[in-house]
C-alpha atoms as a PDB file:
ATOM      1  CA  UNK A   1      11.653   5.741   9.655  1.00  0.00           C
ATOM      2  CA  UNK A   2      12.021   1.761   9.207  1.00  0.00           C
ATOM      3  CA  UNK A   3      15.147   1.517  11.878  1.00  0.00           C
ATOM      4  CA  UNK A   4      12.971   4.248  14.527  1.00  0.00           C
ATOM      5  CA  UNK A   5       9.992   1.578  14.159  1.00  0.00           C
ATOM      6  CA  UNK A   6      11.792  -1.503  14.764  1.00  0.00           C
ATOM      7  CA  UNK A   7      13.770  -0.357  17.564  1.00  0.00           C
ATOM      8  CA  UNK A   8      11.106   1.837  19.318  1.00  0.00           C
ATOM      9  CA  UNK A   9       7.533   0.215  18.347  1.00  0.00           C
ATOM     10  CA  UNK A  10       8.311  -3.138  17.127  1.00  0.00           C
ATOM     11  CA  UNK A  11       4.933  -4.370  17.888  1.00  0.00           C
ATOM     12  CA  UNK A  12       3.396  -1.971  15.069  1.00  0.00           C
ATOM     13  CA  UNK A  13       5.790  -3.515  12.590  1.00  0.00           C
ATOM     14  CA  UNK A  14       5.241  -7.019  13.285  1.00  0.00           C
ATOM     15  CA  UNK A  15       1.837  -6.125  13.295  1.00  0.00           C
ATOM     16  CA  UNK A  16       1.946  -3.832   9.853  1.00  0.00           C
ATOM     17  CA  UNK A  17       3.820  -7.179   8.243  1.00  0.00           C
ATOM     18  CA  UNK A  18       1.108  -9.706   9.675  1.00  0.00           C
ATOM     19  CA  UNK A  19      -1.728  -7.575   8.064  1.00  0.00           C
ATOM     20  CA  UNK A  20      -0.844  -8.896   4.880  1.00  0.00           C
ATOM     21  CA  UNK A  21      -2.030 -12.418   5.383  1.00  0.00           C
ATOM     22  CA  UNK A  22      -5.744 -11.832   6.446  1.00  0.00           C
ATOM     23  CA  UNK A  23      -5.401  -9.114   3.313  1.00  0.00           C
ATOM     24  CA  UNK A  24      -4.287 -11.403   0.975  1.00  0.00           C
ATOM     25  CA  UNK A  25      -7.002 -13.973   1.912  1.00  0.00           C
ATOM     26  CA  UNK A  26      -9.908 -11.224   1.696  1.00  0.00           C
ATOM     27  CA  UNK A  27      -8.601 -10.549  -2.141  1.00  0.00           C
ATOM     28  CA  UNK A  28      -8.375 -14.289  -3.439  1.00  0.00           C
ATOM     29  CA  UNK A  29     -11.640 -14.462  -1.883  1.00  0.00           C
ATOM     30  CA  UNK A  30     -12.935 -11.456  -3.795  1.00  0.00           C
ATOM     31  CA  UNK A  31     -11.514 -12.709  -6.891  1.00  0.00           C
ATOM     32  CA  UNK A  32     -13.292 -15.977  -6.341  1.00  0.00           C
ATOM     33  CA  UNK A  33     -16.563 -14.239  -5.702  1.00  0.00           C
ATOM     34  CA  UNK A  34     -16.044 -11.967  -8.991  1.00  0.00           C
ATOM     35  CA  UNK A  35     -15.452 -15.141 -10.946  1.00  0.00           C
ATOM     36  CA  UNK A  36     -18.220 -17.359  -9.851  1.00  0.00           C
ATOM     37  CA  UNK A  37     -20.950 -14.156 -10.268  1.00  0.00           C
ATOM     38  CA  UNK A  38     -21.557 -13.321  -6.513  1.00  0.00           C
ATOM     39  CA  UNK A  39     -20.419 -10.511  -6.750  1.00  0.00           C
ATOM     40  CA  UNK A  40     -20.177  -7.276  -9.249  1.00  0.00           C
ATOM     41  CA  UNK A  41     -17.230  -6.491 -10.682  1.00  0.00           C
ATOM     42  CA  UNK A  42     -16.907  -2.811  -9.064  1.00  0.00           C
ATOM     43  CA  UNK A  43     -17.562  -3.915  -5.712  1.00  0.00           C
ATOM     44  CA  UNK A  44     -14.705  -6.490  -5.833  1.00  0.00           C
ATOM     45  CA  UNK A  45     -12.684  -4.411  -6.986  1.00  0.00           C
ATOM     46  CA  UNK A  46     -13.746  -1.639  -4.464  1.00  0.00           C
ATOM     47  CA  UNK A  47     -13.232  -4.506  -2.048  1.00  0.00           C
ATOM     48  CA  UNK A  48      -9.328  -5.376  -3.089  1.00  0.00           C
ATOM     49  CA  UNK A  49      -8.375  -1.483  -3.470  1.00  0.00           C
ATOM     50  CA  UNK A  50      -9.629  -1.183   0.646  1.00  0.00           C
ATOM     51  CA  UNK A  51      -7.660  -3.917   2.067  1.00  0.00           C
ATOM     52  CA  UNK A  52      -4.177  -3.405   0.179  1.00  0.00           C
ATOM     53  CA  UNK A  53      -5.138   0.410   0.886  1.00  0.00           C
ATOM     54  CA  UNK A  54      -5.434  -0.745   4.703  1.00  0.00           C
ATOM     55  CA  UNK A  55      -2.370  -3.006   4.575  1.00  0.00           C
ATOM     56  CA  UNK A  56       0.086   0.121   3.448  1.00  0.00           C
ATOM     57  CA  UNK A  57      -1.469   2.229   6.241  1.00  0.00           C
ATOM     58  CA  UNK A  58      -0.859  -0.199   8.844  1.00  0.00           C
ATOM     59  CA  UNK A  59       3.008  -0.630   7.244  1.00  0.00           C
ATOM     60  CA  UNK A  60       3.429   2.748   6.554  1.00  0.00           C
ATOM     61  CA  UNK A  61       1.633   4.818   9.451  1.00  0.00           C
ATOM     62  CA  UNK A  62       4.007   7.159  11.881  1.00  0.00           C
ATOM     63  CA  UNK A  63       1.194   6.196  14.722  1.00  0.00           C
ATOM     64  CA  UNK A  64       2.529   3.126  16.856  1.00  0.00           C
ATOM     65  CA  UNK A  65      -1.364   2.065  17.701  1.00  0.00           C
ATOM     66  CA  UNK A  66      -2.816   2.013  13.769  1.00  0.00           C
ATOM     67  CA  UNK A  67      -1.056  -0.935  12.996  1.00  0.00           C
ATOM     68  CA  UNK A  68      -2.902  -3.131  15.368  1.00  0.00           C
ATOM     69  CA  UNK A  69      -5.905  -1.341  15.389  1.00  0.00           C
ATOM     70  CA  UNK A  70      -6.048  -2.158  11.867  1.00  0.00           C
ATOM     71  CA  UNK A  71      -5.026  -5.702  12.079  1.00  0.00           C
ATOM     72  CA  UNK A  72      -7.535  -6.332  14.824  1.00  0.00           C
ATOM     73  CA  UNK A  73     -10.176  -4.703  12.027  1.00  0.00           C
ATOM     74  CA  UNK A  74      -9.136  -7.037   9.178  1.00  0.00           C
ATOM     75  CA  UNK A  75      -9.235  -9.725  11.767  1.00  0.00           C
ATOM     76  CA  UNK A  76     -12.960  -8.925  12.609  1.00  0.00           C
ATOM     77  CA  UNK A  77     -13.740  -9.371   8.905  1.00  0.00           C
ATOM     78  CA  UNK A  78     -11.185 -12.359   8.372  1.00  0.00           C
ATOM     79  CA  UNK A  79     -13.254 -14.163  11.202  1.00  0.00           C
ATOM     80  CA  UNK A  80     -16.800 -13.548   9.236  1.00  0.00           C
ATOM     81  CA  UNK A  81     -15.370 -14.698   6.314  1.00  0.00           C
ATOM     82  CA  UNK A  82     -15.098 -18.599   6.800  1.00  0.00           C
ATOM     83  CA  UNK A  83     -18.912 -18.517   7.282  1.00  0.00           C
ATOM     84  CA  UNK A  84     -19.358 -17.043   4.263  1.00  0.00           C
ATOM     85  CA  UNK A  85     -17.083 -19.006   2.558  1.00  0.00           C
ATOM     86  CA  UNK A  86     -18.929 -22.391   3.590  1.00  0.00           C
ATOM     87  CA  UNK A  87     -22.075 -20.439   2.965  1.00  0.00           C
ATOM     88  CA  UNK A  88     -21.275 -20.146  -0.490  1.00  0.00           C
ATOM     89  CA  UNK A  89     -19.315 -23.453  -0.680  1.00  0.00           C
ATOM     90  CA  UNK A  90     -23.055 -25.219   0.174  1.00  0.00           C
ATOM     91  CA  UNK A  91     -23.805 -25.186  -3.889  1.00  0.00           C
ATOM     92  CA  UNK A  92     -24.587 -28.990  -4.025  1.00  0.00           C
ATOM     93  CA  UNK A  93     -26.226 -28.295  -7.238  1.00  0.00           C
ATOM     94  CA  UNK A  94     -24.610 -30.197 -10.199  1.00  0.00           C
ATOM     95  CA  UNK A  95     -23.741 -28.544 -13.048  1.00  0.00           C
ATOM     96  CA  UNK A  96     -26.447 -31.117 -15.056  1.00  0.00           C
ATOM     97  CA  UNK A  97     -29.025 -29.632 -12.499  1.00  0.00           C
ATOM     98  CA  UNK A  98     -27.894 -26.114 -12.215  1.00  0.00           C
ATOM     99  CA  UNK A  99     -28.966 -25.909 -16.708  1.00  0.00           C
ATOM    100  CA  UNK A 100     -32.470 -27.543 -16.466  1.00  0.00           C
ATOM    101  CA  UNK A 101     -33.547 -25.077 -13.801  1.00  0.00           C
ATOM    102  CA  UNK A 102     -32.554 -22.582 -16.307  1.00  0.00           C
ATOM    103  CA  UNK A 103     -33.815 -24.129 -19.226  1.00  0.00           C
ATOM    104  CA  UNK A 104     -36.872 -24.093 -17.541  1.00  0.00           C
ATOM    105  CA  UNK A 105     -37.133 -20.683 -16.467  1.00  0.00           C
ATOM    106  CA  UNK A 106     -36.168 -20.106 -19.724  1.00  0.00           C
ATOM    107  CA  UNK A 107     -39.369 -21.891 -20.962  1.00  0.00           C
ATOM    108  CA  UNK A 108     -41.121 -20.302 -18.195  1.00  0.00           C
ATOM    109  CA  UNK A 109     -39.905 -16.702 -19.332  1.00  0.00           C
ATOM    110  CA  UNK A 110     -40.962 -17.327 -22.945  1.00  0.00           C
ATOM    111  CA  UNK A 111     -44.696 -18.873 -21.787  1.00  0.00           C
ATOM    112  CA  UNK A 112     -45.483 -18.520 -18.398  1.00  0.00           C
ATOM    113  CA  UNK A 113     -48.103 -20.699 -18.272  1.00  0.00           C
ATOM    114  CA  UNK A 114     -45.599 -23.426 -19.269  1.00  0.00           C
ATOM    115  CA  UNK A 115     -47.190 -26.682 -17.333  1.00  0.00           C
ATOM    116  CA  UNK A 116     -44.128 -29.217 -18.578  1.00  0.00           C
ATOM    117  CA  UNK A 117     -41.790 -26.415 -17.646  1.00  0.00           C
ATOM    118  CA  UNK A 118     -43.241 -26.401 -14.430  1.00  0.00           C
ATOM    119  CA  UNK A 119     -43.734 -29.596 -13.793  1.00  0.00           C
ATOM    120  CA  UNK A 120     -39.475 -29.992 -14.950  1.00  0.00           C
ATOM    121  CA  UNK A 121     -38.620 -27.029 -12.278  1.00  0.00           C
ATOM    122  CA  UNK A 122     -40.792 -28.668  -9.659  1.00  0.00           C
ATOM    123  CA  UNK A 123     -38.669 -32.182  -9.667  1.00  0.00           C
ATOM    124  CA  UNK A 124     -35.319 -30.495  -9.937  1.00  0.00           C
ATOM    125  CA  UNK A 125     -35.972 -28.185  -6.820  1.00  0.00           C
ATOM    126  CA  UNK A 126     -37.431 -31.513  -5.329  1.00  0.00           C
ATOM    127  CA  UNK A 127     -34.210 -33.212  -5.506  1.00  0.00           C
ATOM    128  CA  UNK A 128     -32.508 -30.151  -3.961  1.00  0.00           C
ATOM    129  CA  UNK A 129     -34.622 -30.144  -0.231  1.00  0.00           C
ATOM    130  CA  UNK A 130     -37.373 -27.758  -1.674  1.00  0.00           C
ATOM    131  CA  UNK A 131     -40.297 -30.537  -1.646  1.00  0.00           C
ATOM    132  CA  UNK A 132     -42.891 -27.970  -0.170  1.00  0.00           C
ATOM    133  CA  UNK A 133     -42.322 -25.603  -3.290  1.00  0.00           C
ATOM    134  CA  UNK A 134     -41.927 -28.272  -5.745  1.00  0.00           C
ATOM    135  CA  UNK A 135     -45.186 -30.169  -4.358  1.00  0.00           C
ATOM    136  CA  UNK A 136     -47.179 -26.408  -4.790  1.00  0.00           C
ATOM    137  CA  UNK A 137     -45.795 -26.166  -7.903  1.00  0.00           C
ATOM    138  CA  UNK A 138     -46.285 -29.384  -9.248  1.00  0.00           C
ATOM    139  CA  UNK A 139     -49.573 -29.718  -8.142  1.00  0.00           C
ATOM    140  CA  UNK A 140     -50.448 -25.882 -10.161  1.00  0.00           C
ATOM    141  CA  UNK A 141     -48.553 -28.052 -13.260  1.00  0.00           C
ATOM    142  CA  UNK A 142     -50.623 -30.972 -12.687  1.00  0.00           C
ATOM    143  CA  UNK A 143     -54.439 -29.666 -14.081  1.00  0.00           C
ATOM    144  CA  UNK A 144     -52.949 -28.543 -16.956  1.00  0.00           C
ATOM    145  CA  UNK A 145     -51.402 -32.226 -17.671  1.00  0.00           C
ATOM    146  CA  UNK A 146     -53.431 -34.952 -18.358  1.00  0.00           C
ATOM    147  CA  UNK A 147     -52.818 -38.008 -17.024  1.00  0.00           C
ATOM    148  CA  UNK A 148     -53.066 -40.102 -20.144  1.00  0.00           C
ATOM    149  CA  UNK A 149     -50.616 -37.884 -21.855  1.00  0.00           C
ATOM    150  CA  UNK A 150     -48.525 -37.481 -18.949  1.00  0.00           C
ATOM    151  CA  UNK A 151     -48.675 -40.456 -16.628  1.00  0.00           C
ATOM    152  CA  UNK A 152     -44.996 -40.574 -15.492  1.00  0.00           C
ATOM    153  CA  UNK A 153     -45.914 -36.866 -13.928  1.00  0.00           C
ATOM    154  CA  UNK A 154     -48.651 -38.063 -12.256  1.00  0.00           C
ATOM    155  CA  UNK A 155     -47.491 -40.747 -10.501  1.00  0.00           C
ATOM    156  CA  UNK A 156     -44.729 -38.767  -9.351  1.00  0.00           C
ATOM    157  CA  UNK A 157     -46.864 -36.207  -7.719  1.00  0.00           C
ATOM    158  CA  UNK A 158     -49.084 -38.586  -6.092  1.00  0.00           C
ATOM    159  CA  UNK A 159     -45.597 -40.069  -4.472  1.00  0.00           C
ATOM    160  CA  UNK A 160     -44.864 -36.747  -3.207  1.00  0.00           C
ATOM    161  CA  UNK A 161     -48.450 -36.175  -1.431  1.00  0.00           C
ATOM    162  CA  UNK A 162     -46.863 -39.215   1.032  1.00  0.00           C
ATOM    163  CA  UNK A 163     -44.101 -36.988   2.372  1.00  0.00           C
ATOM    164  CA  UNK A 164     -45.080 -35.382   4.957  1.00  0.00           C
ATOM    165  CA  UNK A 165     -43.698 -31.755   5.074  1.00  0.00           C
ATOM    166  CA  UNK A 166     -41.568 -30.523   8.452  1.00  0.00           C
ATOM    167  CA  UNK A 167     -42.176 -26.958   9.440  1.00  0.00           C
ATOM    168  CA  UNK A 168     -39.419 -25.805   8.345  1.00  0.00           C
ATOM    169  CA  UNK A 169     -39.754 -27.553   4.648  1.00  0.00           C
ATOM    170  CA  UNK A 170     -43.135 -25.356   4.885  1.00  0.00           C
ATOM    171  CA  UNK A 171     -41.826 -21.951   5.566  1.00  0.00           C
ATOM    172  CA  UNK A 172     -41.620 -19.378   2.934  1.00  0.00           C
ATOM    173  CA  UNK A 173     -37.957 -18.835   1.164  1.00  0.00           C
ATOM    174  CA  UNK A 174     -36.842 -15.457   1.122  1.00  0.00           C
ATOM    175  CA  UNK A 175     -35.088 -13.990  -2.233  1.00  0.00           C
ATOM    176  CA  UNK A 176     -31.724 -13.836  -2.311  1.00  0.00           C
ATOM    177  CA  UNK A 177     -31.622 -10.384  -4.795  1.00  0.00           C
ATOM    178  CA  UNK A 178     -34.525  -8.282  -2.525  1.00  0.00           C
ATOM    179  CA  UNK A 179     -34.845 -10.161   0.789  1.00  0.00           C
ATOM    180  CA  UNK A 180     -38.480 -10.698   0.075  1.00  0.00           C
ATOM    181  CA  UNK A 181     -40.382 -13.795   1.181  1.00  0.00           C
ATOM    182  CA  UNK A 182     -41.873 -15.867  -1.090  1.00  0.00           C
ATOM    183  CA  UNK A 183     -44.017 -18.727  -0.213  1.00  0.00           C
ATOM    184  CA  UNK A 184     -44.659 -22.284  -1.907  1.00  0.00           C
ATOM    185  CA  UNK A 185     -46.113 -22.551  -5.126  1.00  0.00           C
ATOM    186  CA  UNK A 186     -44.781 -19.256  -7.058  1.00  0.00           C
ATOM    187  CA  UNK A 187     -41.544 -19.981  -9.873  1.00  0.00           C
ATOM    188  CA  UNK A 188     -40.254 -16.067  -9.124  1.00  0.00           C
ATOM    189  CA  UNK A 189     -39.582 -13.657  -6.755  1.00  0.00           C
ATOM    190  CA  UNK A 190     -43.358 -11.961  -5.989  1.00  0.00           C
ATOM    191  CA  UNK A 191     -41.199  -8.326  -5.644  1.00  0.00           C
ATOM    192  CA  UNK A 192     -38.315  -8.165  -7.785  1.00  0.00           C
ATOM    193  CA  UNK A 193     -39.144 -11.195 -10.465  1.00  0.00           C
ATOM    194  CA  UNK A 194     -35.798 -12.716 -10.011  1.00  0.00           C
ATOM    195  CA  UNK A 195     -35.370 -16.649  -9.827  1.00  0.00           C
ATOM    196  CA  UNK A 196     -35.126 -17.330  -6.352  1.00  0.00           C
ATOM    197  CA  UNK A 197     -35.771 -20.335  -6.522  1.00  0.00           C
ATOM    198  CA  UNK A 198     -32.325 -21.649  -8.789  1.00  0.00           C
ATOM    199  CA  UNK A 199     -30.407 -19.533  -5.933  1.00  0.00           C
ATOM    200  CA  UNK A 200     -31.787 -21.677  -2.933  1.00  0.00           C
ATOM    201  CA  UNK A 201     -31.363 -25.126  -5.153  1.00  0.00           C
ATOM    202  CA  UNK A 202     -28.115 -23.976  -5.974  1.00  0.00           C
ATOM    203  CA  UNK A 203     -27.375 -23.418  -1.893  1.00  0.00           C
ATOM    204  CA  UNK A 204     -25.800 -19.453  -3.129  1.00  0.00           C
ATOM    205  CA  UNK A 205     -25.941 -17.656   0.552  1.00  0.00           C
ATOM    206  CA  UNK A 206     -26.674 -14.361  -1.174  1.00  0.00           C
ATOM    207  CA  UNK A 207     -27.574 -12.687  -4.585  1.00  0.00           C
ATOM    208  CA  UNK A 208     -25.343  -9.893  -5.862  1.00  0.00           C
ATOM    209  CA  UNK A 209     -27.338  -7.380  -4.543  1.00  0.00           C
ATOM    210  CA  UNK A 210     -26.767  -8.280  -1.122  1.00  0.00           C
ATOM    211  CA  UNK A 211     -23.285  -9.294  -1.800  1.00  0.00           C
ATOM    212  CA  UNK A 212     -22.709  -5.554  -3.021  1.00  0.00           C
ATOM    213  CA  UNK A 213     -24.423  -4.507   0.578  1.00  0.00           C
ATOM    214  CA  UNK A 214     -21.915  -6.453   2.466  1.00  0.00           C
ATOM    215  CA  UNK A 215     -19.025  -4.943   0.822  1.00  0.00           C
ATOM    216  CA  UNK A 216     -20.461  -1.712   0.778  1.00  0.00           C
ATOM    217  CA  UNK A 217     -21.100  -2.075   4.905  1.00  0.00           C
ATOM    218  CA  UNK A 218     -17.330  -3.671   5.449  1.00  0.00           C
ATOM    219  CA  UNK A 219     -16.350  -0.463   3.102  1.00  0.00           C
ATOM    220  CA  UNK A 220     -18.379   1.982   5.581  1.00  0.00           C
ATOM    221  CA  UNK A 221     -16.747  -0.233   8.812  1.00  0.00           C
ATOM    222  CA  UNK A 222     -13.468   0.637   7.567  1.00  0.00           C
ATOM    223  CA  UNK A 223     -13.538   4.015   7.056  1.00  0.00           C
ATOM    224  CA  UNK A 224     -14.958   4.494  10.368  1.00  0.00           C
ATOM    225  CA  UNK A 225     -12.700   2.081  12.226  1.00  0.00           C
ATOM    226  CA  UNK A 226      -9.844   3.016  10.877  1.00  0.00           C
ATOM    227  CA  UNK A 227      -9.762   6.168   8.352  1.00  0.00           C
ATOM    228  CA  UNK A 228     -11.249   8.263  10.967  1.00  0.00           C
ATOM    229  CA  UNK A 229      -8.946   7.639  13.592  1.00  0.00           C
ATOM    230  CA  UNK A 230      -5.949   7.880  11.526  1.00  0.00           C
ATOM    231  CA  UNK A 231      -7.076  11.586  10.427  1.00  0.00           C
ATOM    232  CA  UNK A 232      -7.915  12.510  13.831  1.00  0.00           C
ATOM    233  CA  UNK A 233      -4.107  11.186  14.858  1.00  0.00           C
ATOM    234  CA  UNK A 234      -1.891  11.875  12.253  1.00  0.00           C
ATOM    235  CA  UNK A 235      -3.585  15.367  10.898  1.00  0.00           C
ATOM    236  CA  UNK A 236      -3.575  19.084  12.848  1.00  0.00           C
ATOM    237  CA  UNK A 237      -7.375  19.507  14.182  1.00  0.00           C
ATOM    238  CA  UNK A 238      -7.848  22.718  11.627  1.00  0.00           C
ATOM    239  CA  UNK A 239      -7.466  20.286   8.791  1.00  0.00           C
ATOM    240  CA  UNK A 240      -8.694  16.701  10.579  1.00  0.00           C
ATOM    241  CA  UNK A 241     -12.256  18.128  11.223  1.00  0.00           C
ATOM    242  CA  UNK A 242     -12.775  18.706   7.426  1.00  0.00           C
ATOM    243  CA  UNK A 243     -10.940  15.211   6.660  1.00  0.00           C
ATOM    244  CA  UNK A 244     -13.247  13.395   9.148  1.00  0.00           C
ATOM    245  CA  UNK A 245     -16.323  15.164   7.793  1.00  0.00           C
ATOM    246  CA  UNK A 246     -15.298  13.984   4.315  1.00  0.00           C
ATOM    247  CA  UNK A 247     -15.265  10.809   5.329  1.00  0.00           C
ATOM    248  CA  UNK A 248     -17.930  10.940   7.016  1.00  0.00           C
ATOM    249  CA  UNK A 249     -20.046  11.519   4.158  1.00  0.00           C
ATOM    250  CA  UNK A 250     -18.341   9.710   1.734  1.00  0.00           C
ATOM    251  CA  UNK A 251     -19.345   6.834   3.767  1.00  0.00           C
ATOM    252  CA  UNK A 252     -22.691   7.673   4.202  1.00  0.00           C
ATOM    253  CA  UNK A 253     -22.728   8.269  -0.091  1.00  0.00           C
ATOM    254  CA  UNK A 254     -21.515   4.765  -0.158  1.00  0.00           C
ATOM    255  CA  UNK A 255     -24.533   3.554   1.766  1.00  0.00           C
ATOM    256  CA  UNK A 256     -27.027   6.033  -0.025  1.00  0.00           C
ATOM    257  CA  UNK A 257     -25.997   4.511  -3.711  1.00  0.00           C
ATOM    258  CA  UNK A 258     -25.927   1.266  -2.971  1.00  0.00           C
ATOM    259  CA  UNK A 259     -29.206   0.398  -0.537  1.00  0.00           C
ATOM    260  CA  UNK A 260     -31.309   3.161  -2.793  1.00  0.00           C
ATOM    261  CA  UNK A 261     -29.649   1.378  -6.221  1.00  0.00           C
ATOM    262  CA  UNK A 262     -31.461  -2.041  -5.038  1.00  0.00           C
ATOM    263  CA  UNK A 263     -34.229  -0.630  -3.821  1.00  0.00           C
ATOM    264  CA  UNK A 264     -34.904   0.757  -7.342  1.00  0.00           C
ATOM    265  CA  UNK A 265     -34.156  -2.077  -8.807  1.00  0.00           C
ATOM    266  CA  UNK A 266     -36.619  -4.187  -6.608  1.00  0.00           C
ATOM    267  CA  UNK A 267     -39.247  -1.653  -7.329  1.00  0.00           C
END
């Protein structure tokens, strides 16, 4: 099989062999999500069992043409994934910065009505290139602290008024865990209670939930890109029909858990 390749479709080897290194690049960068908590486990691990599952069927398929059409596939994907890599690689956020935003949701969690804790989320987030949402929160913070008890807080906020907000600064940020937008002056997600706000200071691209809908998607691409044409190739038509069917609604499964599993979630 290996000497009938490389003499009659060399092309599909080189291209089977050349698979690997887009492959191998897509798993680190799996791994790197898993560890740093942008992803779920299962999807990354769903993620890493499709592309060396893809880079044996490009090696190791009888049709000359699935080779490339694979590698052209994993290319497609390879060529997303630098944006999302400097996407996620935007996380300015200090470490020292990154724990009081969580300290003070913490606070925040415990007693809502929290002013200090407020007033500590506000200038973190300020720092970060969130001044519309730290001024709204801040100034919420501010009745609630007087200003011969807290003076530091209140000259702070009246140095803030000064800045005058761009339109952008203005607009509403949208949760990275339900897509919902949340305008200035709320500490969590109006839908889905999450802390939007750390994610956007932290400059995180997406939550885990849509992290697990991108995978799940590139999953679904696959299948259809790739699994289906193989079946329809390589298989008689009596037994490719039910293959492609299967497939077919194993994809669509795919989608169904995962977009109705968030959608609970954010409900």
């Amino acid at each position: 099989m290996l000497r009938d390749q490389v003499f009659s479709h060399p092309g599909s080897l080189i291209a089977g062999c050349a698979i690997w290194v887009p492959i191998g690049l897509w798993v680190l960068g799996l791994l790197q999500w898993a560890i740093q908590g942008d992803i779920d486990i299962i999807s990354a691990i769903a993620g890493i069992l499709i592309g060396i599952g893809l880079g044996f069927t490009a090696l190791l398929s009888h049709e000359p043409y699935m080779a490339p059409l694979i590698l052209t596939a994993v290319v497609i994907t390879m060529l997303a994934f630098p944006v999302v890599r400097n996407s996620l690689n935007k996380r300015a956020l200090d470490q020292l910065d990154s724990e009081a935003i969580e300290r003070a949701y913490e606070m925040l969690n415990a007693k809502p009505g929290n002013a200090p804790a407020k007033f500590k989320l506000a200038k973190t987030i300020y720092s970060k290139g969130l001044p519309a949402h730290a001024v709204a929160i801040a100034e919420d913070a501010i009745t609630q602290m007087p200003e011969a008890i807290f003076p530091e807080e209140h000259r702070i906020l009246k140095s803030w008024r000064h800045y005058r907000l761009s339109s952008d600064q203005a607009k509403p940020l949208n949760c990275l865990e339900c897509g919902h937008p949340n305008h200035p002056g709320g500490t969590h997600c109006s839908r889905c209670g999450s802390w939007f706000l750390l994610h956007h200071a932290q400059g995180a691209w997406v939550g885990k939930s849509l992290a697990k809908k991108f995978v799940a998607a590139w999953a679904c691409l696959m299948l259809a890109l790739v699994g289906i044409p193989l079946a329809a190739g390589s298989l008689p038509p009596g037994a490719a029909i039910p293959v492609i069917l299967g497939l077919m609604a194993f994809a669509i499964a795919i989608l169904i858990v995962t977009f109705r599993g968030s959608a609970t979630k954010s409900a």
